[in-house]
Protein backbone atom coordinates (compact mmCIF):
# COMPACT_ATOMS: atom_id res chain seq x y z
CA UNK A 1 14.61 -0.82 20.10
CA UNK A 2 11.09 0.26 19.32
CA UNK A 3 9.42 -0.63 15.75
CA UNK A 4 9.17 1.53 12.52
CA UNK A 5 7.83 1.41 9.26
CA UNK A 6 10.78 0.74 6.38
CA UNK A 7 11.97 3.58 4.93
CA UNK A 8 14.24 2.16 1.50
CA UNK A 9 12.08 0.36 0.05
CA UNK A 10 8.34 1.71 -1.55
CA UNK A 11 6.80 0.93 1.85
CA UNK A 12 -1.07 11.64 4.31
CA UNK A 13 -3.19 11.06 1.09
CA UNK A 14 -1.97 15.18 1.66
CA UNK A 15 1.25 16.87 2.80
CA UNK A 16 -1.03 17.52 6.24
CA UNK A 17 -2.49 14.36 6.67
CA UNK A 18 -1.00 11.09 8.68
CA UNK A 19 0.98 12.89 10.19
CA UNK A 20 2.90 11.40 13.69
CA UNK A 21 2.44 13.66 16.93
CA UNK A 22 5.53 15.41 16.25
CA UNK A 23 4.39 16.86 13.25
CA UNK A 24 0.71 17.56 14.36
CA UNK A 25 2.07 19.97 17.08
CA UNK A 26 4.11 21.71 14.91
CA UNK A 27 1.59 22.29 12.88
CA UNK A 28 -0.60 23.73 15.99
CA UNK A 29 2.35 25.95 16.89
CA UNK A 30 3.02 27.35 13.60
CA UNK A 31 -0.51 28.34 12.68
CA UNK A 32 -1.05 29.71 16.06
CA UNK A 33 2.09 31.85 15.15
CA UNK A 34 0.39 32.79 11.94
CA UNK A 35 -2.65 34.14 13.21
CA UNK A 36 -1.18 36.31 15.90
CA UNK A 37 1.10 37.98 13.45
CA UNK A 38 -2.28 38.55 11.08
CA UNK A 39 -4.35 39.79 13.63
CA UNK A 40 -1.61 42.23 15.04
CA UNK A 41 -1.15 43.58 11.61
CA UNK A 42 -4.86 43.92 11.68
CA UNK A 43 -5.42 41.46 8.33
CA UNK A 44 -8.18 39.32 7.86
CA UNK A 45 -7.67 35.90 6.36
CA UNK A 46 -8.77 36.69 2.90
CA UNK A 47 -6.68 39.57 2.54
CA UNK A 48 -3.55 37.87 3.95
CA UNK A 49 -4.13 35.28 1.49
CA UNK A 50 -4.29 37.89 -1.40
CA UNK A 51 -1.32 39.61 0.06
CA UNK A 52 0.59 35.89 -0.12
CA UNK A 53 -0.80 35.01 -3.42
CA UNK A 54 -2.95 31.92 -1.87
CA UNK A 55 -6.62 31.39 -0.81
CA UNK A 56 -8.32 32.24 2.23
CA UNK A 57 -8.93 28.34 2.25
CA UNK A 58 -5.07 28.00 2.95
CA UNK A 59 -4.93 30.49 5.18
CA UNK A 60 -7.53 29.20 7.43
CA UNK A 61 -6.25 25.69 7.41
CA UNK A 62 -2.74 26.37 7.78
CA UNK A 63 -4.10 28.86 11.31
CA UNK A 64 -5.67 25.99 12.35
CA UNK A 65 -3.21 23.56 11.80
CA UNK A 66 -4.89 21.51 9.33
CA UNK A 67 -2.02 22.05 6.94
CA UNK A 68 1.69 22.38 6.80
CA UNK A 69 2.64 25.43 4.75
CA UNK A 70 5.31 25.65 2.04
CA UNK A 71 8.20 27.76 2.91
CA UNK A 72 7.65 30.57 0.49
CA UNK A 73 4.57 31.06 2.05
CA UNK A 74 6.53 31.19 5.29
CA UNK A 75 8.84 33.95 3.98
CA UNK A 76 6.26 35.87 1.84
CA UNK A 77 3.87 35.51 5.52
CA UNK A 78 7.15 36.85 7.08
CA UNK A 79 7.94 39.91 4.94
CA UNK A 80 4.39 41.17 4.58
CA UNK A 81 3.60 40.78 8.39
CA UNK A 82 6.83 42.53 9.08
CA UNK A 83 8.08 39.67 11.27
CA UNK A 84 11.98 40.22 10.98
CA UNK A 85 12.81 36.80 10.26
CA UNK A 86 10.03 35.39 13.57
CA UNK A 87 8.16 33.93 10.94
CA UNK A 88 10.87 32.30 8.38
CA UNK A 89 12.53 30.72 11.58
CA UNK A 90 10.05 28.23 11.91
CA UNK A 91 11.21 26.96 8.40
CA UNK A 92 13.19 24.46 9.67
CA UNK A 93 10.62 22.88 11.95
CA UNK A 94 8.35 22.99 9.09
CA UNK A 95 10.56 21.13 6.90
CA UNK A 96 11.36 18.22 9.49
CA UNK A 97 7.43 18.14 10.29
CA UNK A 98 6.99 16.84 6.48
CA UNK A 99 8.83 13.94 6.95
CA UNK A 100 7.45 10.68 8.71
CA UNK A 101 9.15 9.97 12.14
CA UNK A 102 10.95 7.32 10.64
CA UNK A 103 12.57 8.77 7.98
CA UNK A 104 13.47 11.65 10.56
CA UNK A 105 14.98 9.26 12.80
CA UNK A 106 16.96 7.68 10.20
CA UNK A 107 18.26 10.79 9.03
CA UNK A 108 19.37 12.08 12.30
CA UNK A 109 21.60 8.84 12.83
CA UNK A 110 22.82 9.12 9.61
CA UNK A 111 24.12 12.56 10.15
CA UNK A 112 25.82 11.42 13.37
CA UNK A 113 27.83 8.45 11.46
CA UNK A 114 31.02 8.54 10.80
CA UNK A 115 31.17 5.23 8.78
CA UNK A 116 28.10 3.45 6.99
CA UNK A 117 27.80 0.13 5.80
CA UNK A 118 24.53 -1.29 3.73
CA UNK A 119 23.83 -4.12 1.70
CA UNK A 120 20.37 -4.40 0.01
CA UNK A 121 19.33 -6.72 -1.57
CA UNK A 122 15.63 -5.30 -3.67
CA UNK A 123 16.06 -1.76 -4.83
CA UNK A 124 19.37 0.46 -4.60
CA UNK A 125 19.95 2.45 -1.33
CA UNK A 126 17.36 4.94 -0.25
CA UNK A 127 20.84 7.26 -0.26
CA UNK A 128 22.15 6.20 -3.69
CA UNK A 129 18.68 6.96 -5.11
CA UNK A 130 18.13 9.35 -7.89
CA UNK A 131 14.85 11.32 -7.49
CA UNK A 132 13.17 9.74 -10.71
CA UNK A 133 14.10 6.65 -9.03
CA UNK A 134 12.60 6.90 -5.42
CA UNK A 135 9.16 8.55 -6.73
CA UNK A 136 9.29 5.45 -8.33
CA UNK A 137 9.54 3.21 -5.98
CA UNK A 138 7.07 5.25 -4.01
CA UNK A 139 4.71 5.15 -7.28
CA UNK A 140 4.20 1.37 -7.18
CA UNK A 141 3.79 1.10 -3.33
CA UNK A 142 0.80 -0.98 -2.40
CA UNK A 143 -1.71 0.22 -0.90
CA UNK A 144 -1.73 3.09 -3.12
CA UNK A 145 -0.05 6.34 -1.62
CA UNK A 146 -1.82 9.42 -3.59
CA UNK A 147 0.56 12.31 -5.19
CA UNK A 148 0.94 14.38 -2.42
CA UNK A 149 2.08 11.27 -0.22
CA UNK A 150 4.40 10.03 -3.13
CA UNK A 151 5.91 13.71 -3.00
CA UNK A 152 6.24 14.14 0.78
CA UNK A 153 7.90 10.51 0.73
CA UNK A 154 10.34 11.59 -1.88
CA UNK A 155 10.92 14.65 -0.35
CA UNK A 156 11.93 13.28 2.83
CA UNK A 157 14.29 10.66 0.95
CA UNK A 158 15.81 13.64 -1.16
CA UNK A 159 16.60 15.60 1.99
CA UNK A 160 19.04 12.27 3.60
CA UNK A 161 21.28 12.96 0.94
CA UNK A 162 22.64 15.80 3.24
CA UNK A 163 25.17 12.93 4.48
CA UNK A 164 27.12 13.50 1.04
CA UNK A 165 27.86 17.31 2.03
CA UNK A 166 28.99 16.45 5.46
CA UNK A 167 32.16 18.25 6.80
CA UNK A 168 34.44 16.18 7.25
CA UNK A 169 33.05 13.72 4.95
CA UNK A 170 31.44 10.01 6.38
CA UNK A 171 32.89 6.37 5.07
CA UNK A 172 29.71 5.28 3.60
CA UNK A 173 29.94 1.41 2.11
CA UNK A 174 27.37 0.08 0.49
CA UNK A 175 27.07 -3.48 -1.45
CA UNK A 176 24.32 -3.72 -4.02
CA UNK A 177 22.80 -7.09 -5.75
CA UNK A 178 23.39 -7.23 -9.78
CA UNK A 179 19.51 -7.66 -9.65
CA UNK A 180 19.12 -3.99 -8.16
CA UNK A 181 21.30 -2.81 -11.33
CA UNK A 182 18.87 -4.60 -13.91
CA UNK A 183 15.57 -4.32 -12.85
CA UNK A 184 13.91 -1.57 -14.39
CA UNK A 185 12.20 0.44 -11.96
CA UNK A 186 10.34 3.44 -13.36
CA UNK A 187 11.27 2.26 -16.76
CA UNK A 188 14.57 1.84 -18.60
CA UNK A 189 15.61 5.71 -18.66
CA UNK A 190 15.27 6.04 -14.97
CA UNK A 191 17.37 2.94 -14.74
CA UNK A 192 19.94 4.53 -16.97
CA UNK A 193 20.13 8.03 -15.44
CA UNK A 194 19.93 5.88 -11.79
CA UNK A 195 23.22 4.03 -13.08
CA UNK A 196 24.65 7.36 -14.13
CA UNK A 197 23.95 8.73 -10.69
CA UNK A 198 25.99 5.57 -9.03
CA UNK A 199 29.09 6.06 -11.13
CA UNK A 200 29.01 9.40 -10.00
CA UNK A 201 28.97 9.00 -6.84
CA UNK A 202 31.33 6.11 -6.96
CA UNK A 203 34.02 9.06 -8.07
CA UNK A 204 33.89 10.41 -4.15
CA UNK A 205 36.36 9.11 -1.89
CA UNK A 206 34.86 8.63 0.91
CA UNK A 207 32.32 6.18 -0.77
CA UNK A 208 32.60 2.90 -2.03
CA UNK A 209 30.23 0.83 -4.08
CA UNK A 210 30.53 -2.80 -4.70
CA UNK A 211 28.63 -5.43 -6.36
CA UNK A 212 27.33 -8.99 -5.74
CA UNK A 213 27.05 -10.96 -8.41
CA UNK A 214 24.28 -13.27 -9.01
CA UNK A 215 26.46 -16.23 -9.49
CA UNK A 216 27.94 -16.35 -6.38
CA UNK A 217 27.16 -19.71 -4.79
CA UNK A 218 28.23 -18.55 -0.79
CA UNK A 219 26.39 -15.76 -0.14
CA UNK A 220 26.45 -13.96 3.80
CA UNK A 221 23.33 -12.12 2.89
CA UNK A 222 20.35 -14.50 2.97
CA UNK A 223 19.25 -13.41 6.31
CA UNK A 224 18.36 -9.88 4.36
CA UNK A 225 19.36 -6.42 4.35
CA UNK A 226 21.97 -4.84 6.61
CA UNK A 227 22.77 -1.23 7.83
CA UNK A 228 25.78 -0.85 10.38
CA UNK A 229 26.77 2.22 11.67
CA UNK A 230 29.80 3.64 13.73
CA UNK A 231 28.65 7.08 15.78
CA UNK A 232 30.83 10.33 16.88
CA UNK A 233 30.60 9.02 20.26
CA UNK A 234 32.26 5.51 19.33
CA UNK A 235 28.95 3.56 19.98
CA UNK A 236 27.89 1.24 17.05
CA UNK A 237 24.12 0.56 15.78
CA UNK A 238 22.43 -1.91 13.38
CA UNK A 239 19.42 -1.09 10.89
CA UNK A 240 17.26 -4.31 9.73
CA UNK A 241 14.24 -4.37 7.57
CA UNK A 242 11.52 -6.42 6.81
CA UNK A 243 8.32 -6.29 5.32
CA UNK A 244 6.32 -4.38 7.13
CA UNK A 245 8.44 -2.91 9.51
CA UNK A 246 12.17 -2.58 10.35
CA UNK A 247 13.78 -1.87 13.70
CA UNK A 248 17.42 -0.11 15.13
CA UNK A 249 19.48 -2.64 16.88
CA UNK A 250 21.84 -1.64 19.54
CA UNK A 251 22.26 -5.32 21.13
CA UNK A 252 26.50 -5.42 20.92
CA UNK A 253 25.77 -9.35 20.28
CA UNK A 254 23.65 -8.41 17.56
CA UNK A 255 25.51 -5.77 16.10
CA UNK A 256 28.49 -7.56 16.02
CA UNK A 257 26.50 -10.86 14.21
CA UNK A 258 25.38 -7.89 11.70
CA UNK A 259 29.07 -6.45 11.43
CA UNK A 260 30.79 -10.13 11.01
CA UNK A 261 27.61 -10.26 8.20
CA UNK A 262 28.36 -7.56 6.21
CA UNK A 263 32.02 -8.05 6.45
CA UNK A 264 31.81 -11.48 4.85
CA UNK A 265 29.76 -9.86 2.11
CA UNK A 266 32.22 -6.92 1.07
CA UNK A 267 34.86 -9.91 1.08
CA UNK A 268 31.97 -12.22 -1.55
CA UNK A 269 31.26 -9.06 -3.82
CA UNK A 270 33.28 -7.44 -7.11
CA UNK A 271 35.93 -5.15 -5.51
CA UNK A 272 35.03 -1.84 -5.68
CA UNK A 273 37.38 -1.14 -9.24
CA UNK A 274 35.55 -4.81 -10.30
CA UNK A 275 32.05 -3.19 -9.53
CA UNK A 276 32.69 0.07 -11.70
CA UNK A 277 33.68 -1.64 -13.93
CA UNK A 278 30.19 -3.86 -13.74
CA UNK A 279 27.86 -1.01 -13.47
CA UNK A 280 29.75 0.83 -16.54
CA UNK A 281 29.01 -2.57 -18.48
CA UNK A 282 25.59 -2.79 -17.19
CA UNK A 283 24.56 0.94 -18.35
CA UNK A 284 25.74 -0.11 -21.86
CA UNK A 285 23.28 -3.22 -21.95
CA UNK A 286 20.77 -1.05 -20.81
């Protein structure tokens, strides 16, 4: 169970800086890539870069692994160097190298579930989030993250919503606080379009959405938020967050304290006819 940063909530001032390890060496690999290709072809940097429709400036830095490059310059890199496709296959790698560790790690687990259950308690699901929503959230972090930051933050939030597409499809659960459906983040249209987004998702089978009302005076979720999921292989693992950090628990004591948690709140909250119901009425207030 090792520590990490929280990744629903707001919580490199580039898309190249602050990057983990993982990403650094990526970035190594792929401009080392680059540069063979150029010199083979006999290019210099300044005329790749005219070739690609970007600076010498990017060139250099994404050679030296100073910068991640955007995949267009990948395939525009790969078609003028004549590559065949040696060049665009590093898009992948590329595109996972954006995202923090965190949010990689989440993801990954997330695409291995078969069933996910969540109740937050603050903002809506990092997965329920609309994009207007999550940049955001991201927006009004403090300390400051700069644009590019905001963007690769988003980006990497964006990109979990793979789970929806899955084949065959995950039970994904989630309960939500009335709070999270009234508080105006980003401003009263992105609250509106973000309630839109919820009753549309609320339309697929496989997920359910339910509400806890404000009133309620026994509540199973004081101890915070809660992420349970069930894995291909049958093993079960718990997501808390905090503050400042948030960790994966794979204790079964603790899971099953987490499970026993989130079961009593599904059983506290609007059914999940009750909740559409609630978030229809709560759009039209709005």
């Amino acid at each position: 169970m090792g520590g990490h940063h929280t990744t629903d909530g707001a919580d490199d001032n580039t898309w190249d800086t602050n990057l983990d390890n993982e990403s650094a060496s990526v970035m190594k690999a792929v401009g080392r890539q680059l540069k063979l290709w150029r010199e083979d072809a006999g290019l210099k940097q300044a005329e790749l870069g005219a070739a690609l429709g970007y600076s010498e400036e990017m060139v250099s830095a994404v050679e030296r692994g100073r910068r991640l490059p955007k995949p267009e310059l990948l395939r525009k890199a790969d078609e003028v160097l004549g590559a065949g496709g040696k060049i665009v296959a590093m898009e992948r790698d590329v595109a996972e190298a954006r995202y923090p560790t965190k949010v990689r790690d989440l993801a990954r687990l997330e695409a291995e579930a078969v069933e996910l259950g969540s109740y937050g308690n603050h903002n809506v699901h990092g997965l329920l989030q609309t994009e207007e929503y999550a940049r955001a959230l991201f927006a009004m972090r403090r300390p400051v993250y700069g644009e590019a930051e905001v963007e690769r933050h988003v980006g990497a939030r964006m990109a979990r919503r793979a789970v929806f597409d899955r084949t065959p499809p995950p039970t994904l659960s989630f309960v939500m606080e009335e709070v999270t459906l009234r508080r105006p983040l980003g401003g009263k249209a992105v609250l509106r379009r973000q309630l839109e987004h919820l009753l549309s998702l609320a339309e697929l089978r496989n997920v359910e959405l339910q509400v806890m009302p404000t009133d309620r005076e026994d509540h199973a979720g004081m101890g915070g938020q809660i992420q349970v999921l069930q894995l291909t292989d049958g093993s079960a693992l718990g997501y808390s967050e905090a503050q400042l950090s948030s960790r994966l628990v794979s204790d079964p004591r603790e899971i099953q304290i987490l499970e026993l948690r989130y079961g009593i709140l599904r059983a506290q909250a609007l059914t999940p006819g009750e909740s559409l119901t609630f978030i229809h009425r709560t759009l039209g207030e709005t």
